[in-house]
N, C-alpha and C. Protein backbone atom coordinates (compact mmCIF):
# COMPACT_ATOMS: atom_id res chain seq x y z
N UNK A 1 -27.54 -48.52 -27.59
CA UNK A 1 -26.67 -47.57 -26.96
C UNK A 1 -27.47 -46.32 -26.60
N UNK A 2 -26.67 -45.71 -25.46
CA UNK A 2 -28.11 -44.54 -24.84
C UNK A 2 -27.34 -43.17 -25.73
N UNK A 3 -28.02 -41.91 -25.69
CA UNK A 3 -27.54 -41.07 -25.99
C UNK A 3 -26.57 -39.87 -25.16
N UNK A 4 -25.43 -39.58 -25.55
CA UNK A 4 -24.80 -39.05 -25.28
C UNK A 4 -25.26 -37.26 -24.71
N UNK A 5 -25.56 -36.59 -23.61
CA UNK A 5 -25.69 -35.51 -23.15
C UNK A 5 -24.93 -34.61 -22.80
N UNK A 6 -24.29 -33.60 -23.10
CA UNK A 6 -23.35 -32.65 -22.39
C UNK A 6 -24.00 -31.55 -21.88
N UNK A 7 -23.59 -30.75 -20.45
CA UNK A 7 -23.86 -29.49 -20.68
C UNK A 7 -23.24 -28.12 -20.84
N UNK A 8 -23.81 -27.20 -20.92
CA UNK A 8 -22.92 -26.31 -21.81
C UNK A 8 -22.35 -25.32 -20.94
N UNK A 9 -21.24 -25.45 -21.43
CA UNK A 9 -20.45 -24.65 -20.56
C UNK A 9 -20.82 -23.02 -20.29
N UNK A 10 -20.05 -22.39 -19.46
CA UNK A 10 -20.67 -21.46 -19.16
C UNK A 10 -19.56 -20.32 -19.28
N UNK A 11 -19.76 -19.30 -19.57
CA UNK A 11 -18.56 -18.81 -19.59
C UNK A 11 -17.54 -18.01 -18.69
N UNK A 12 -16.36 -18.30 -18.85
CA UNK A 12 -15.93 -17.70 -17.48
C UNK A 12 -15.68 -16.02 -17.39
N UNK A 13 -15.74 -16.07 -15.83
CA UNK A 13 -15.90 -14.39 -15.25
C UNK A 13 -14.93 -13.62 -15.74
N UNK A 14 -14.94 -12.44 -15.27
CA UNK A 14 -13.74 -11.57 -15.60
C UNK A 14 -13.18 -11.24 -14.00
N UNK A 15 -11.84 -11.36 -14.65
CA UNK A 15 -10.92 -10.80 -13.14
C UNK A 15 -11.43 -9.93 -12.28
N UNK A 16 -12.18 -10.42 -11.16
CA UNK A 16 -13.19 -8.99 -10.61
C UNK A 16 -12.12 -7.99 -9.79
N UNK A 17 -10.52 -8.90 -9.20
CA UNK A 17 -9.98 -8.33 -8.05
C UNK A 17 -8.76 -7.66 -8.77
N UNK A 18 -8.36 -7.77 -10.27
CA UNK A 18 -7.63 -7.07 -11.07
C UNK A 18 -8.13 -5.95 -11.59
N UNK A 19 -7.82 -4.80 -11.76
CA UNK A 19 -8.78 -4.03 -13.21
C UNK A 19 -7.16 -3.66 -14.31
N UNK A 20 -6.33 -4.56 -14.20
CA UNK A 20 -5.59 -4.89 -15.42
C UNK A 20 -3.95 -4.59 -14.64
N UNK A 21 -2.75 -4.88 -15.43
CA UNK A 21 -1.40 -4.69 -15.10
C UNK A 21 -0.95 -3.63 -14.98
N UNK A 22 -1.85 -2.05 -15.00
CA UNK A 22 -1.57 -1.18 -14.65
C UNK A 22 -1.54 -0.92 -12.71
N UNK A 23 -2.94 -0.98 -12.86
CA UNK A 23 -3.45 -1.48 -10.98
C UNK A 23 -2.73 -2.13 -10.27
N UNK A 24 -2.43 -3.36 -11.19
CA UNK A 24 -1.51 -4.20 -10.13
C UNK A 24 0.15 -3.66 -9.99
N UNK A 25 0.47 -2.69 -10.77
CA UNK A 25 1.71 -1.91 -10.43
C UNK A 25 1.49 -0.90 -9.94
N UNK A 26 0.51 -0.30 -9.38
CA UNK A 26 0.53 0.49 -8.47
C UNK A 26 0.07 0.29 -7.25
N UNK A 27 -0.96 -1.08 -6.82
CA UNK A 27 -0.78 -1.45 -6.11
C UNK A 27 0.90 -2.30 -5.21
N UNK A 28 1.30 -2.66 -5.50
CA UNK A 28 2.05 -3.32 -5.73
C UNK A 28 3.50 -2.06 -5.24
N UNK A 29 3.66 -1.05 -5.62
CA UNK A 29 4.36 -0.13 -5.68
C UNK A 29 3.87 0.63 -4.29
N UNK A 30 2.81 1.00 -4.40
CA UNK A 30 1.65 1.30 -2.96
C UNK A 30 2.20 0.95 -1.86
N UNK A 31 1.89 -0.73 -1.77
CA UNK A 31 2.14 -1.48 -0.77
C UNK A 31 3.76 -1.70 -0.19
N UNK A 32 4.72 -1.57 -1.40
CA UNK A 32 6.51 -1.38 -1.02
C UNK A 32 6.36 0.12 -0.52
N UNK A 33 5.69 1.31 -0.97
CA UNK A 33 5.89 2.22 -0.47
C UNK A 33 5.46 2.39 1.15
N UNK A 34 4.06 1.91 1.39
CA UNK A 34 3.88 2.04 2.68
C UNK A 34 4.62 1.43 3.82
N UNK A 35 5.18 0.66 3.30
CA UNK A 35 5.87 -0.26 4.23
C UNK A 35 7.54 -0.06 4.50
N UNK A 36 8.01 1.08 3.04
CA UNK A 36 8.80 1.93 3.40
C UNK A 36 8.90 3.23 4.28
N UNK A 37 8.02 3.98 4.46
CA UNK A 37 7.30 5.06 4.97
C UNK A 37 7.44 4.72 6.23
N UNK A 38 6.64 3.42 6.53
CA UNK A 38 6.56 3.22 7.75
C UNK A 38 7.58 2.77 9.05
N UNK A 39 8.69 2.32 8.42
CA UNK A 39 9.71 1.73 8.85
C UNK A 39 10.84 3.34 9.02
N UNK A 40 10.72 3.63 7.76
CA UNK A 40 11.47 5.03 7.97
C UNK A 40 10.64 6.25 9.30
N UNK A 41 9.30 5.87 8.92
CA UNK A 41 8.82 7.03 10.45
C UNK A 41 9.50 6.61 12.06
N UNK A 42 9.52 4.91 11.97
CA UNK A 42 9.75 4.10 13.25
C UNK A 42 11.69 4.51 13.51
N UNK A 43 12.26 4.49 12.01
CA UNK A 43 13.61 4.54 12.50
C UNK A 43 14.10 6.22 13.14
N UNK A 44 13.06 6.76 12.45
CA UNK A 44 13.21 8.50 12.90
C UNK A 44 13.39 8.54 14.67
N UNK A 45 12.23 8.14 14.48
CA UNK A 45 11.28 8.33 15.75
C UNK A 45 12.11 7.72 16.98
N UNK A 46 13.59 6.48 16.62
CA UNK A 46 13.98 5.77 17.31
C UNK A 46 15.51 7.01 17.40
N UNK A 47 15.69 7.17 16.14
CA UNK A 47 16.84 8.09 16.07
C UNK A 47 17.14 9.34 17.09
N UNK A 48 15.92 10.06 17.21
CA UNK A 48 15.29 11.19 17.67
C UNK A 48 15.35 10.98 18.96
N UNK A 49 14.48 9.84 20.01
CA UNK A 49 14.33 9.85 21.23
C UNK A 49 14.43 8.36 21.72
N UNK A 50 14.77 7.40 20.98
CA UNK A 50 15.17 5.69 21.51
C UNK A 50 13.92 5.70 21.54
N UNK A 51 13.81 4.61 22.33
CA UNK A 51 12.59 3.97 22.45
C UNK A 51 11.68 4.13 22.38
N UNK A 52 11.59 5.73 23.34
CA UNK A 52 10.17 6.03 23.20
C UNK A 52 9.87 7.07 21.98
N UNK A 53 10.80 7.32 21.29
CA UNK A 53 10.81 7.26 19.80
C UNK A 53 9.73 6.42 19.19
N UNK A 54 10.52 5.58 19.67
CA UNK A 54 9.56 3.75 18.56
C UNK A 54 8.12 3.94 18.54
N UNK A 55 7.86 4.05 19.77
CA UNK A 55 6.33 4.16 20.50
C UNK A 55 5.98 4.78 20.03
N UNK A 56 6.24 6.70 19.87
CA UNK A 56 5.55 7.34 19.34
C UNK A 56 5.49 7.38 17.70
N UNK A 57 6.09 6.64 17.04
CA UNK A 57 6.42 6.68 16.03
C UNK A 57 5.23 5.73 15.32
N UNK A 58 5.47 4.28 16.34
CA UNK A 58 4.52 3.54 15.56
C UNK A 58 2.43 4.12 15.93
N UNK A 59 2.60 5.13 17.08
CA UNK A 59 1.41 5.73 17.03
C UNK A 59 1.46 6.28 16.34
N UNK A 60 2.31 7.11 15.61
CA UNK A 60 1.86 8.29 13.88
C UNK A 60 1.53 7.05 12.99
N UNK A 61 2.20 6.28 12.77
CA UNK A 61 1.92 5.11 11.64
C UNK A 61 0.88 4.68 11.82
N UNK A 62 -0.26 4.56 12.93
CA UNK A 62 -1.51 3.78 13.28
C UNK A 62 -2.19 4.95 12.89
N UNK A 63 -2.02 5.93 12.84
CA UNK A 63 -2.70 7.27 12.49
C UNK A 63 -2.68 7.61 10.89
N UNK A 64 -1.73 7.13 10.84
CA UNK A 64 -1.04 7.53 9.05
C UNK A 64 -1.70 6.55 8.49
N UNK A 65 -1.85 5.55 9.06
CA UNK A 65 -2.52 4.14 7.93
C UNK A 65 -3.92 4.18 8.08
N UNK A 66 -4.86 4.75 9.05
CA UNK A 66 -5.77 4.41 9.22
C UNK A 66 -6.64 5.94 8.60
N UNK A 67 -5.99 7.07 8.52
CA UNK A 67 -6.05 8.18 7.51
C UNK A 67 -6.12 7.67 6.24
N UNK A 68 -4.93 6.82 5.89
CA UNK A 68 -4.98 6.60 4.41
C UNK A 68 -5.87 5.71 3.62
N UNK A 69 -6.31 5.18 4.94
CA UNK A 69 -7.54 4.03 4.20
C UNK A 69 -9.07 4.31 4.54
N UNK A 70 -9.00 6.11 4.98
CA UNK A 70 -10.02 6.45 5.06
C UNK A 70 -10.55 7.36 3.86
N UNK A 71 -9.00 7.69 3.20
CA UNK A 71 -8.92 8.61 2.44
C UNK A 71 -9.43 7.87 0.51
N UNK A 72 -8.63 6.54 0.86
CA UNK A 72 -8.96 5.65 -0.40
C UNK A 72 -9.54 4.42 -0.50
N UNK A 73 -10.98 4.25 0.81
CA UNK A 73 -11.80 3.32 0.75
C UNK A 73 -11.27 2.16 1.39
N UNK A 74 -10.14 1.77 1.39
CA UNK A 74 -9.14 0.34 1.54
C UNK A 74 -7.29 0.64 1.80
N UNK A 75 -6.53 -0.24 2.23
CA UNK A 75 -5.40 0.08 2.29
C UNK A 75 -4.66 0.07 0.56
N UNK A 76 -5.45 -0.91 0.10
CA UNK A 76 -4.98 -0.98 -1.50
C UNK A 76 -6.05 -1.03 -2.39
N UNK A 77 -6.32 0.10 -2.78
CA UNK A 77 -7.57 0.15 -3.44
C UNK A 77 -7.78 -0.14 -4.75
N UNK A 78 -8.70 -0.85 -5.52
CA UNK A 78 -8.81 -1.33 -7.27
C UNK A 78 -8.16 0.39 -7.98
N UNK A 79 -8.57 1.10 -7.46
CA UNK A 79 -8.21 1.85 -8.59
C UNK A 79 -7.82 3.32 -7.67
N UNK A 80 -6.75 3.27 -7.36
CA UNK A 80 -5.88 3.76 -6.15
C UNK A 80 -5.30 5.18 -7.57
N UNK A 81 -5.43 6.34 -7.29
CA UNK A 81 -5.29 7.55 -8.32
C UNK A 81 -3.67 7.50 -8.12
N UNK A 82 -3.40 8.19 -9.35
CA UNK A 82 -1.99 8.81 -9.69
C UNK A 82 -1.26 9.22 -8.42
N UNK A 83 -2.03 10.59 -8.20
CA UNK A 83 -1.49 11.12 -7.54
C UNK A 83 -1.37 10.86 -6.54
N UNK A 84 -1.99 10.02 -5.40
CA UNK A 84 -1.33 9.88 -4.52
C UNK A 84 -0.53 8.58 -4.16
N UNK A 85 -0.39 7.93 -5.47
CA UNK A 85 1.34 7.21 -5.79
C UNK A 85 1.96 8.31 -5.73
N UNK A 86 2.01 8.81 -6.25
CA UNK A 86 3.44 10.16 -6.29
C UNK A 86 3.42 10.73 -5.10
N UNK A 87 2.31 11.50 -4.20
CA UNK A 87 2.56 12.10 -3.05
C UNK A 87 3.64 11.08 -1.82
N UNK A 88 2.67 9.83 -2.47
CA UNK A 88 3.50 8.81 -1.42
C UNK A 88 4.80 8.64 -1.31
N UNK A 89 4.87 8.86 -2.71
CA UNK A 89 6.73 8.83 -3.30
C UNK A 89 7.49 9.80 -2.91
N UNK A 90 7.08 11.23 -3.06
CA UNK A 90 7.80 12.14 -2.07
C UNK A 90 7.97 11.99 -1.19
N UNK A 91 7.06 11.44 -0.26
CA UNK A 91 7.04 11.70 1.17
C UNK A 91 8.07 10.69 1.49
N UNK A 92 8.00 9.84 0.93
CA UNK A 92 8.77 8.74 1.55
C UNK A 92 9.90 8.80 0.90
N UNK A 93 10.41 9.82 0.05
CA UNK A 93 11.90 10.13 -0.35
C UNK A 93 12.12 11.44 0.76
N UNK A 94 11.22 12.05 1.30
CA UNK A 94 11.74 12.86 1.89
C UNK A 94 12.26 12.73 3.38
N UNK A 95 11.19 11.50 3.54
CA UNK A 95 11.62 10.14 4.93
C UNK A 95 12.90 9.92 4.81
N UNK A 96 13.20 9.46 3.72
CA UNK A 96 14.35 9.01 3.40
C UNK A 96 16.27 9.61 3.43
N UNK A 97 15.24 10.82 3.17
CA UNK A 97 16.85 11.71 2.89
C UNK A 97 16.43 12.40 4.43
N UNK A 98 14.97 12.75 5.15
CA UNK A 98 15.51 13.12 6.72
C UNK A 98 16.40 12.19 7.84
N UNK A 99 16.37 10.80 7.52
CA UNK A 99 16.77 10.09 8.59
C UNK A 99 18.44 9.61 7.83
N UNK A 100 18.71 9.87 6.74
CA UNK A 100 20.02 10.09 5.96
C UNK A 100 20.64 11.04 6.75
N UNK A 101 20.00 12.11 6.97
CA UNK A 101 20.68 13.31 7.23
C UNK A 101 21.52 13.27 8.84
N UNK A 102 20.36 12.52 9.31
CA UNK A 102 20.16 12.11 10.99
C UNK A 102 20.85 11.11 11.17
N UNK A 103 21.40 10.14 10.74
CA UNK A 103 22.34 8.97 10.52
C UNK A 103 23.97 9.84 11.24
């Protein structure tokens, strides 16, 4: 009988695209926020002047997103700071209660 060979395992990586369940709730929170933000700038913008509302609206949003991912490396970044979860959160409560108001 021949002899039996294994080789040895190797060990596995660490989550390179996680840096733990904190990150991923603020990403995650990030990404519902921007996509709130953005919908609320478009409904303003439609509220305000119709259509060409829309237009100009979704040009602030091409401006607003492409600021923000100049500002934090990526649109959702590994390690995306406090604070501007929270700035985001105002802003987009304050989106919120302007086009409330405008309703």
């Amino acid at each position: 009988m021949s002899a039996v060979t294994s080789q040895p395992q190797t060990p596995s990586k660490a989550n390179s695209v996680s840096a733990g369940p904190a990150s991923d709730a603020k990403a995650f929170f990030t990404a519902a926020l921007l996509t709130f933000a953005c919908g609320m700038i478009a409904l303003i913008g439609f509220v305000m002047a119709g259509v060409f509302g829309i237009i100009l609206g979704i040009v602030g949003i091409v401006f607003g997103l492409v600021w923000w991912k100049e500002q934090h490396g990526g649109m959702l970044p590994r390690d995306l700071p406090g604070k501007s979860l929270v700035s985001l959160t105002v802003v987009s409560l304050v989106l919120f209660g302007l086009a409330a108001l405008m309703a």
